[in-house]
N, C-alpha and C. Protein backbone atom coordinates (compact mmCIF):
# COMPACT_ATOMS: atom_id res chain seq x y z
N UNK A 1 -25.02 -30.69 7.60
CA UNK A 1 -23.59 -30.42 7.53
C UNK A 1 -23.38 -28.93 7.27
N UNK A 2 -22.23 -28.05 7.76
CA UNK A 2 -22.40 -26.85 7.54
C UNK A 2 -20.87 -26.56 6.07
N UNK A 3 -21.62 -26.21 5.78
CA UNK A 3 -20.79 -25.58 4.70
C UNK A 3 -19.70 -24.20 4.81
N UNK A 4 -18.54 -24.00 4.55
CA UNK A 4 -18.46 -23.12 5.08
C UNK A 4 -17.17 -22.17 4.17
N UNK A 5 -17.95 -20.75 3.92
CA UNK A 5 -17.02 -19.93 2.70
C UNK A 5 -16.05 -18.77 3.74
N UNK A 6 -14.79 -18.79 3.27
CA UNK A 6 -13.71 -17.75 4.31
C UNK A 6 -14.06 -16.29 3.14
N UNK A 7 -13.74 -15.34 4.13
CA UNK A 7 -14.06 -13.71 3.08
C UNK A 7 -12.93 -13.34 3.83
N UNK A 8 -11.87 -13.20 2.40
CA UNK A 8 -11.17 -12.47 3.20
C UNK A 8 -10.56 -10.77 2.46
N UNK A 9 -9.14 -10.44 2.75
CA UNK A 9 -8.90 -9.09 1.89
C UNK A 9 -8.43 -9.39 0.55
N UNK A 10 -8.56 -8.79 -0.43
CA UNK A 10 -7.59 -9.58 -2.08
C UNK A 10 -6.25 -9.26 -1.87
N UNK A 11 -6.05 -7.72 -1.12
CA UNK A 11 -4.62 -7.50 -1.22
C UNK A 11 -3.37 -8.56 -0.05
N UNK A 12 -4.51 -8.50 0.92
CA UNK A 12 -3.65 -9.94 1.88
C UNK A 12 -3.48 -11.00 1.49
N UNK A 13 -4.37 -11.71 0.33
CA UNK A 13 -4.77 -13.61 0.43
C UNK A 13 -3.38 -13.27 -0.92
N UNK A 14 -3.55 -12.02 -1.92
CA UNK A 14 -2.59 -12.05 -2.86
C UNK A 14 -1.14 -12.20 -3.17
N UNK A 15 -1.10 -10.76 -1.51
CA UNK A 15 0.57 -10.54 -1.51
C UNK A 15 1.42 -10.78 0.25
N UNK A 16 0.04 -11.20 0.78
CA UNK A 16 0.50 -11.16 2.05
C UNK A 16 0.12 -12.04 2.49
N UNK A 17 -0.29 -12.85 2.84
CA UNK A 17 -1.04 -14.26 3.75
C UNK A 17 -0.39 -15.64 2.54
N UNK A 18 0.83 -15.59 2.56
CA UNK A 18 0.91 -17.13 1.83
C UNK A 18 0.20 -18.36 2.15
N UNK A 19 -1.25 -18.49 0.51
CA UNK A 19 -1.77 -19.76 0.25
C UNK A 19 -3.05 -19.62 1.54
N UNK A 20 -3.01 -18.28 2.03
CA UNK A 20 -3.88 -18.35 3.10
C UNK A 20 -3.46 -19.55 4.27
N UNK A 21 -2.33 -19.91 4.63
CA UNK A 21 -2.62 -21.03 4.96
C UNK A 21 -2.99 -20.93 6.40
N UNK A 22 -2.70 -19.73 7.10
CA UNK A 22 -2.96 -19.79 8.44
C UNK A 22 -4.84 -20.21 8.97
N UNK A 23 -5.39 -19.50 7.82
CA UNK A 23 -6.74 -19.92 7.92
C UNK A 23 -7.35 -20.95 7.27
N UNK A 24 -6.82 -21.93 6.61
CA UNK A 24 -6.62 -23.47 6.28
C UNK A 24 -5.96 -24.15 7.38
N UNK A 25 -5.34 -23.88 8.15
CA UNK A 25 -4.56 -24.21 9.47
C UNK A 25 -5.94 -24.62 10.50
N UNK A 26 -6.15 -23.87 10.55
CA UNK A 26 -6.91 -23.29 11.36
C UNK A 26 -8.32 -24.10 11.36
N UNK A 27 -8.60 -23.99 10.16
CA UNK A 27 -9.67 -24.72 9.70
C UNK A 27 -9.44 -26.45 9.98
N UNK A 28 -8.62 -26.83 9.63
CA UNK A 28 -8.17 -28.26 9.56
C UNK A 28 -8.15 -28.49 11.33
N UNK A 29 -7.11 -27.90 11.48
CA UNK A 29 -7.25 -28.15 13.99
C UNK A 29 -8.60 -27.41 14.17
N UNK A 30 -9.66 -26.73 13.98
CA UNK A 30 -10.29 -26.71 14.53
C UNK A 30 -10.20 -25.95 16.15
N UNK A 31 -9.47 -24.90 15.09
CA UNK A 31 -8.47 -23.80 15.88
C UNK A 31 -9.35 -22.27 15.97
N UNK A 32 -9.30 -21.34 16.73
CA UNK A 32 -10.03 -20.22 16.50
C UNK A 32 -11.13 -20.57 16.94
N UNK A 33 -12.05 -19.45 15.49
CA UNK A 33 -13.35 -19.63 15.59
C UNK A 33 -13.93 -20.34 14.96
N UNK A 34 -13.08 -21.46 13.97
CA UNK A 34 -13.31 -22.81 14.09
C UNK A 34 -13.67 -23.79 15.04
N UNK A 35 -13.24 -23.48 15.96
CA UNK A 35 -13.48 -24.43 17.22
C UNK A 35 -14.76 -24.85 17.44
N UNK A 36 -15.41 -24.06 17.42
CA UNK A 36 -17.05 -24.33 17.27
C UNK A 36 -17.29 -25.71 16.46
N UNK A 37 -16.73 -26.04 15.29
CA UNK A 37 -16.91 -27.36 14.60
C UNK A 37 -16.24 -28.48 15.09
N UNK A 38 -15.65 -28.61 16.26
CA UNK A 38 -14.93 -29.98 16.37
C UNK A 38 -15.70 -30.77 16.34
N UNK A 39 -16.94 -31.11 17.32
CA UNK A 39 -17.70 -31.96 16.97
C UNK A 39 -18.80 -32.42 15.93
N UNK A 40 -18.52 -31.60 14.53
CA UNK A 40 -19.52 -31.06 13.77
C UNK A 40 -18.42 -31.71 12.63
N UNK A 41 -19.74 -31.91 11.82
CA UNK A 41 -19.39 -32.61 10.05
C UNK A 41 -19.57 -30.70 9.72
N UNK A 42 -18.62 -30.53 9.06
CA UNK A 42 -18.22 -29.57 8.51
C UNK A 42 -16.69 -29.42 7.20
N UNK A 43 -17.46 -28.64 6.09
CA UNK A 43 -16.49 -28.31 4.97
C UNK A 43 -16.10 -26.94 4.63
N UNK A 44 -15.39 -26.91 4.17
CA UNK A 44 -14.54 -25.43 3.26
C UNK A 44 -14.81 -25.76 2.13
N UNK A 45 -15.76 -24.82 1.74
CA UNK A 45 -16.27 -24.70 0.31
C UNK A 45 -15.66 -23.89 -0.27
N UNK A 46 -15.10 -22.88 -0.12
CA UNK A 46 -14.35 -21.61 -0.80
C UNK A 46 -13.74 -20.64 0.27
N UNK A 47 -12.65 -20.25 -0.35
CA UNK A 47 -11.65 -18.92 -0.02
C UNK A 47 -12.47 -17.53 -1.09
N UNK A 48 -13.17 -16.60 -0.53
CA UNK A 48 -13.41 -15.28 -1.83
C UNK A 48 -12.93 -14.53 -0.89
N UNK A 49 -12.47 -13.39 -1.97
CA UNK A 49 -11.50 -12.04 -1.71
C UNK A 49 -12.76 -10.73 -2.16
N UNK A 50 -12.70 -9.95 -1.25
CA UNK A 50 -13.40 -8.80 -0.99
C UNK A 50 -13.22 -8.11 -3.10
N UNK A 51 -12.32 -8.17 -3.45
CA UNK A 51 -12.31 -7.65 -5.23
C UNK A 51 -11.64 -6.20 -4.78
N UNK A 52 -10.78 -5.88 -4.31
CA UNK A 52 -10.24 -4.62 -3.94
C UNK A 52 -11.07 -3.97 -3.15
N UNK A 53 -9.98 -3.02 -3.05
CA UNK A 53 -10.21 -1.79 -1.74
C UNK A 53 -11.07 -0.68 -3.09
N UNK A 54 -12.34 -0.34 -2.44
CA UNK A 54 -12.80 -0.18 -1.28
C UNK A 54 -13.89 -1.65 -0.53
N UNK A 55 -14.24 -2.10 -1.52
CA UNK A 55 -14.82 -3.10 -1.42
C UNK A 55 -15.88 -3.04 -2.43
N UNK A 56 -16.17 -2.78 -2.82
CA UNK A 56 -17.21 -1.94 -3.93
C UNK A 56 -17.99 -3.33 -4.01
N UNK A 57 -17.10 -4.20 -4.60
CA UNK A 57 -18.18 -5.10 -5.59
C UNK A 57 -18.22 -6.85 -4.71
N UNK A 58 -18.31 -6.31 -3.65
CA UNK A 58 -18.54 -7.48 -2.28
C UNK A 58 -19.68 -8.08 -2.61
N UNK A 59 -20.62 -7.88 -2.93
CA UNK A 59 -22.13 -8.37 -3.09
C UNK A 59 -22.03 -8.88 -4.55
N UNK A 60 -21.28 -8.32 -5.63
CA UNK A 60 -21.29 -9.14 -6.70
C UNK A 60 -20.20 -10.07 -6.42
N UNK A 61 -19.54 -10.51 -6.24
CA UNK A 61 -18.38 -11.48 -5.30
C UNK A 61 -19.38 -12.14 -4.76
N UNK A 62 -19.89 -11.86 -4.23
CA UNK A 62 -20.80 -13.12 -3.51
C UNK A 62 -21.96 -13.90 -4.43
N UNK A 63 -22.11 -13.23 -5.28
CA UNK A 63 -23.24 -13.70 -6.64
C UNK A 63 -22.62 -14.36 -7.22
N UNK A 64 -21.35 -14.35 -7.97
CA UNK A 64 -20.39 -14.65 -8.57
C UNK A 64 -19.75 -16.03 -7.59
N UNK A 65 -19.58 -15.98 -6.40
CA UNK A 65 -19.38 -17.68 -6.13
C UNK A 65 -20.65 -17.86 -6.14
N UNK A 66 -22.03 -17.62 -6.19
CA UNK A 66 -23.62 -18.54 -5.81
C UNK A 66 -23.21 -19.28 -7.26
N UNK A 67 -23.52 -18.34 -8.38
CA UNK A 67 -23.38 -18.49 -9.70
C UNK A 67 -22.07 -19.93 -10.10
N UNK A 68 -21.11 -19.84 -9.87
CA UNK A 68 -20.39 -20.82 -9.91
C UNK A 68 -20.47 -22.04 -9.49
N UNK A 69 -21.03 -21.71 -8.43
CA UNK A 69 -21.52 -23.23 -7.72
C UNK A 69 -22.83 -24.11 -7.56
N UNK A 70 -23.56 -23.15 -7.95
CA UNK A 70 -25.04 -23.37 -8.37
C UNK A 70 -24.87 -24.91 -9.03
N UNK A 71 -24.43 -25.11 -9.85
CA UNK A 71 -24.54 -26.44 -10.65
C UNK A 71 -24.11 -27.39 -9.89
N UNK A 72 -22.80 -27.20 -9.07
CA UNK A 72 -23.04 -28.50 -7.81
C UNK A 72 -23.65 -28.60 -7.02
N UNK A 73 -24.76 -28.01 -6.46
CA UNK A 73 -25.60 -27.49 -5.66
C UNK A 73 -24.98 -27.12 -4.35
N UNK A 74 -23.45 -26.22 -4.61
CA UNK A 74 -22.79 -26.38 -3.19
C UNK A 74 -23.37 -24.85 -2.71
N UNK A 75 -23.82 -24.64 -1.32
CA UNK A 75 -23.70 -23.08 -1.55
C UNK A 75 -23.62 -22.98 0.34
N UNK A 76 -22.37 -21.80 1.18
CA UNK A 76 -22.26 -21.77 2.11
C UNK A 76 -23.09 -21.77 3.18
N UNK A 77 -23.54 -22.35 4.49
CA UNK A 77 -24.27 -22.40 5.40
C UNK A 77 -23.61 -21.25 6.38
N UNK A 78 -22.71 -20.77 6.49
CA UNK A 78 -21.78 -19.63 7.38
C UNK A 78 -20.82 -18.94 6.45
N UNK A 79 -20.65 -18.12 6.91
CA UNK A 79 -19.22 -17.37 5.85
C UNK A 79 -18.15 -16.73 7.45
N UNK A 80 -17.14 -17.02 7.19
CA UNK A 80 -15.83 -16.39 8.48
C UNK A 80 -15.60 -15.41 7.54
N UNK A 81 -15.20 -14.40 8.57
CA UNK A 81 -14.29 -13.14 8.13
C UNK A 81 -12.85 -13.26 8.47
N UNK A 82 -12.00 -13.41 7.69
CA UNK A 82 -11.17 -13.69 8.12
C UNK A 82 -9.95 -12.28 9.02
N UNK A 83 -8.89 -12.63 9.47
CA UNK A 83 -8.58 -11.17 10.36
C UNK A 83 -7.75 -10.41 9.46
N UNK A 84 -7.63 -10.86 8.39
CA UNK A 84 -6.96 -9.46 6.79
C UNK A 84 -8.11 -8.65 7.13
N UNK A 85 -9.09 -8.64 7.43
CA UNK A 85 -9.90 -7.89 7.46
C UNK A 85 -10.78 -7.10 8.30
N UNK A 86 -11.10 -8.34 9.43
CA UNK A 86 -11.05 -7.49 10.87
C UNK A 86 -10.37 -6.76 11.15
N UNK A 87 -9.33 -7.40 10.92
CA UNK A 87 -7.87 -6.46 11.83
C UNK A 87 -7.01 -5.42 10.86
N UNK A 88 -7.10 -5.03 9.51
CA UNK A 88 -6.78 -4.27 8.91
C UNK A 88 -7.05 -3.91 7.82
N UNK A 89 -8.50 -4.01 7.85
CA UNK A 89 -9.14 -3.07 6.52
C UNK A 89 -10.17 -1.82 7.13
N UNK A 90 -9.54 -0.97 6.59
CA UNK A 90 -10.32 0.46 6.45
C UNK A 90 -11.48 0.28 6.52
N UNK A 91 -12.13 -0.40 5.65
CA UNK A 91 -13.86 -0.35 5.23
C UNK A 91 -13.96 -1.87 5.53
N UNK A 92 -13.66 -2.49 6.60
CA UNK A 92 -14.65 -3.33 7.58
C UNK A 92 -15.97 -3.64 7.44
N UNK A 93 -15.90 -2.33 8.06
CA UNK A 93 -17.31 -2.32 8.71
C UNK A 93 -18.52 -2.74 7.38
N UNK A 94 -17.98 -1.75 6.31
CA UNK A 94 -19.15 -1.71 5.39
C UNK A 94 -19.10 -3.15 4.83
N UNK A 95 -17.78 -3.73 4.66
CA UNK A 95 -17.40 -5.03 4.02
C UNK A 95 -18.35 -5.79 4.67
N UNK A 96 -18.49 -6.22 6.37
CA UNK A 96 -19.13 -6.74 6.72
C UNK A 96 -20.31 -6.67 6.95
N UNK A 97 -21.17 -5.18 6.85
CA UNK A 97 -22.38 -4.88 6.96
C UNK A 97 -22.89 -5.88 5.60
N UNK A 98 -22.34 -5.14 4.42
CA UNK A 98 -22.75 -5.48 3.12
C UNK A 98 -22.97 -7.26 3.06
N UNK A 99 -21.81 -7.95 3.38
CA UNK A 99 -21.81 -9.48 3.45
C UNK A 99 -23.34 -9.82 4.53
N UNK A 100 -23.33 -9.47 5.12
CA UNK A 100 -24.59 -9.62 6.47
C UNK A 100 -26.02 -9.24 5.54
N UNK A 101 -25.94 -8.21 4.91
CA UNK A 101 -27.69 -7.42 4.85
C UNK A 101 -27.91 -8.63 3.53
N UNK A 102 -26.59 -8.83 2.93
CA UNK A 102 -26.99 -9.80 1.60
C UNK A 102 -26.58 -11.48 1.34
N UNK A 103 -26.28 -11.66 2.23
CA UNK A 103 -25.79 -13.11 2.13
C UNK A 103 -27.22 -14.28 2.77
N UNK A 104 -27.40 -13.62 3.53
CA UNK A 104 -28.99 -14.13 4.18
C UNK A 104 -28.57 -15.50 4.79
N UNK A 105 -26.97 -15.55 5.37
CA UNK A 105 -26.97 -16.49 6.17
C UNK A 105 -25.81 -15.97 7.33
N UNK A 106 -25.61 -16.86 8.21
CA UNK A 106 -24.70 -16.35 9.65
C UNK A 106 -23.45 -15.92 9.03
N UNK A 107 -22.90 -14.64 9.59
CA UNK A 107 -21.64 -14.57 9.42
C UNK A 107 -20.99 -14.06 10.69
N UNK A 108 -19.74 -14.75 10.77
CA UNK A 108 -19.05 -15.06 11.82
C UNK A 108 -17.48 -14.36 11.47
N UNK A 109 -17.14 -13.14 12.66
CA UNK A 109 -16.20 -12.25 12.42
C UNK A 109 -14.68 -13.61 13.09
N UNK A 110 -14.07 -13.84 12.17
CA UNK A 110 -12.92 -14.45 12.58
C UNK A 110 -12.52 -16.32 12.39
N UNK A 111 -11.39 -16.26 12.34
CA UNK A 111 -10.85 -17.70 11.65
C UNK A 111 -10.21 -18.41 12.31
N UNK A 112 -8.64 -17.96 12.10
CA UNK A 112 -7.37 -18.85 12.95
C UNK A 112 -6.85 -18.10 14.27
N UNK A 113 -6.20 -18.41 14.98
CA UNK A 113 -6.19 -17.35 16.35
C UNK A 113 -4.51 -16.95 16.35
N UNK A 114 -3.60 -17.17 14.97
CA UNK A 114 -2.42 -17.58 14.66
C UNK A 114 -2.09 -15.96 14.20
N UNK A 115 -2.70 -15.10 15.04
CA UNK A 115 -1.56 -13.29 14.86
C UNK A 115 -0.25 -13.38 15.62
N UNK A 116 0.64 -12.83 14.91
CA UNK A 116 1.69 -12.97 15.75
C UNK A 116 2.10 -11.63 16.57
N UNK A 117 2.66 -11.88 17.99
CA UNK A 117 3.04 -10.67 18.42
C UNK A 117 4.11 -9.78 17.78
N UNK A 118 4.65 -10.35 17.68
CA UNK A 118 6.06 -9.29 16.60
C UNK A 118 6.80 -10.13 15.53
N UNK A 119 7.30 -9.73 14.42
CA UNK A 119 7.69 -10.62 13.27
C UNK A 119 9.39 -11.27 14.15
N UNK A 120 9.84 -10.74 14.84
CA UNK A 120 10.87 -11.46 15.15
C UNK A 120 10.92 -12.48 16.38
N UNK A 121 9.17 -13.01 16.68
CA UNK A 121 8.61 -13.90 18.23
C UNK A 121 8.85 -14.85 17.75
C-alpha cells in the first residue's frame, strides 16, 4: 500500500489555501498527480509545511514527522509537492533538492490540477 505525505508552503496551507482542501480534493477523485492511484490501495498520512521561508529547517520537518509517527509505525512511501510550491516559492528548487537527497524515498512534483485561470473564472 503506498503511503502518502503532501509538502507543501507554511505561508499558503496557513493564510492562503483554505484547509488545503484543493489538495485533499484532489487526493480523494484521484485527480492530478494523484491519478496515478486510482487503481491502487493508497493513504494520506500527513499534510507538512516547509517551516518558513527560506526553508531552512525542511530536513528537520521531515525528522520531526518520522519522529512522530514512528510509534505507529506509519512512515510515507512517496511525498507530493504540492503547487504552493512549485508554482510560487522562491527556493523550490532547494526545498525540493533537500526533500529528495534526504527523504530516501520518491518524490513526486505536484497534487490537484485545480489552478485557476483568473480569480474572477
Amino acid at each position: 500500500m503506498e503511503k502518502l505525505l503532501i509538502f507543501g508552503c507554511k505561508k499558503a496551507m496557513n493564510d492562503a489555501c483554505i484547509a488545503c482542501s484543493r489538495c485533499l480534493v484532489g487526493f480523494n477523485r484521484r485527480e492530478g498527480e494523484f491519478s496515478q492511484y486510482k487503481e491502487k490501495e493508497v493513504e494520506l498520512i500527513g499534510l507538512l509545511n516547509c517551516g518558513d521561508c527560506p526553508g531552512a529547517i525542511v530536513v528537520t520537518r521531515l525528522a520531526q514527522f518520522s519522529l512522530w509517527n514512528k510509534q505507529m509505525n506509519e512512515k510515507p512511501t512517496k511525498i507530493h509537492i504540492a503547487p504552493c510550491v512549485i508554482d510560487h516559492c522562491p527556493y523550490k528548487d532547494i526545498i525540493i533538492n533537500k526533500i529528495k537527497a534526504k527523504s530516501g524515498i520518491e518524490v513526486i512534483e505536484g497534487t490537484h490540477p485545480y489552478i485557476p485561470q483568473n480569480i474572477f473564472g
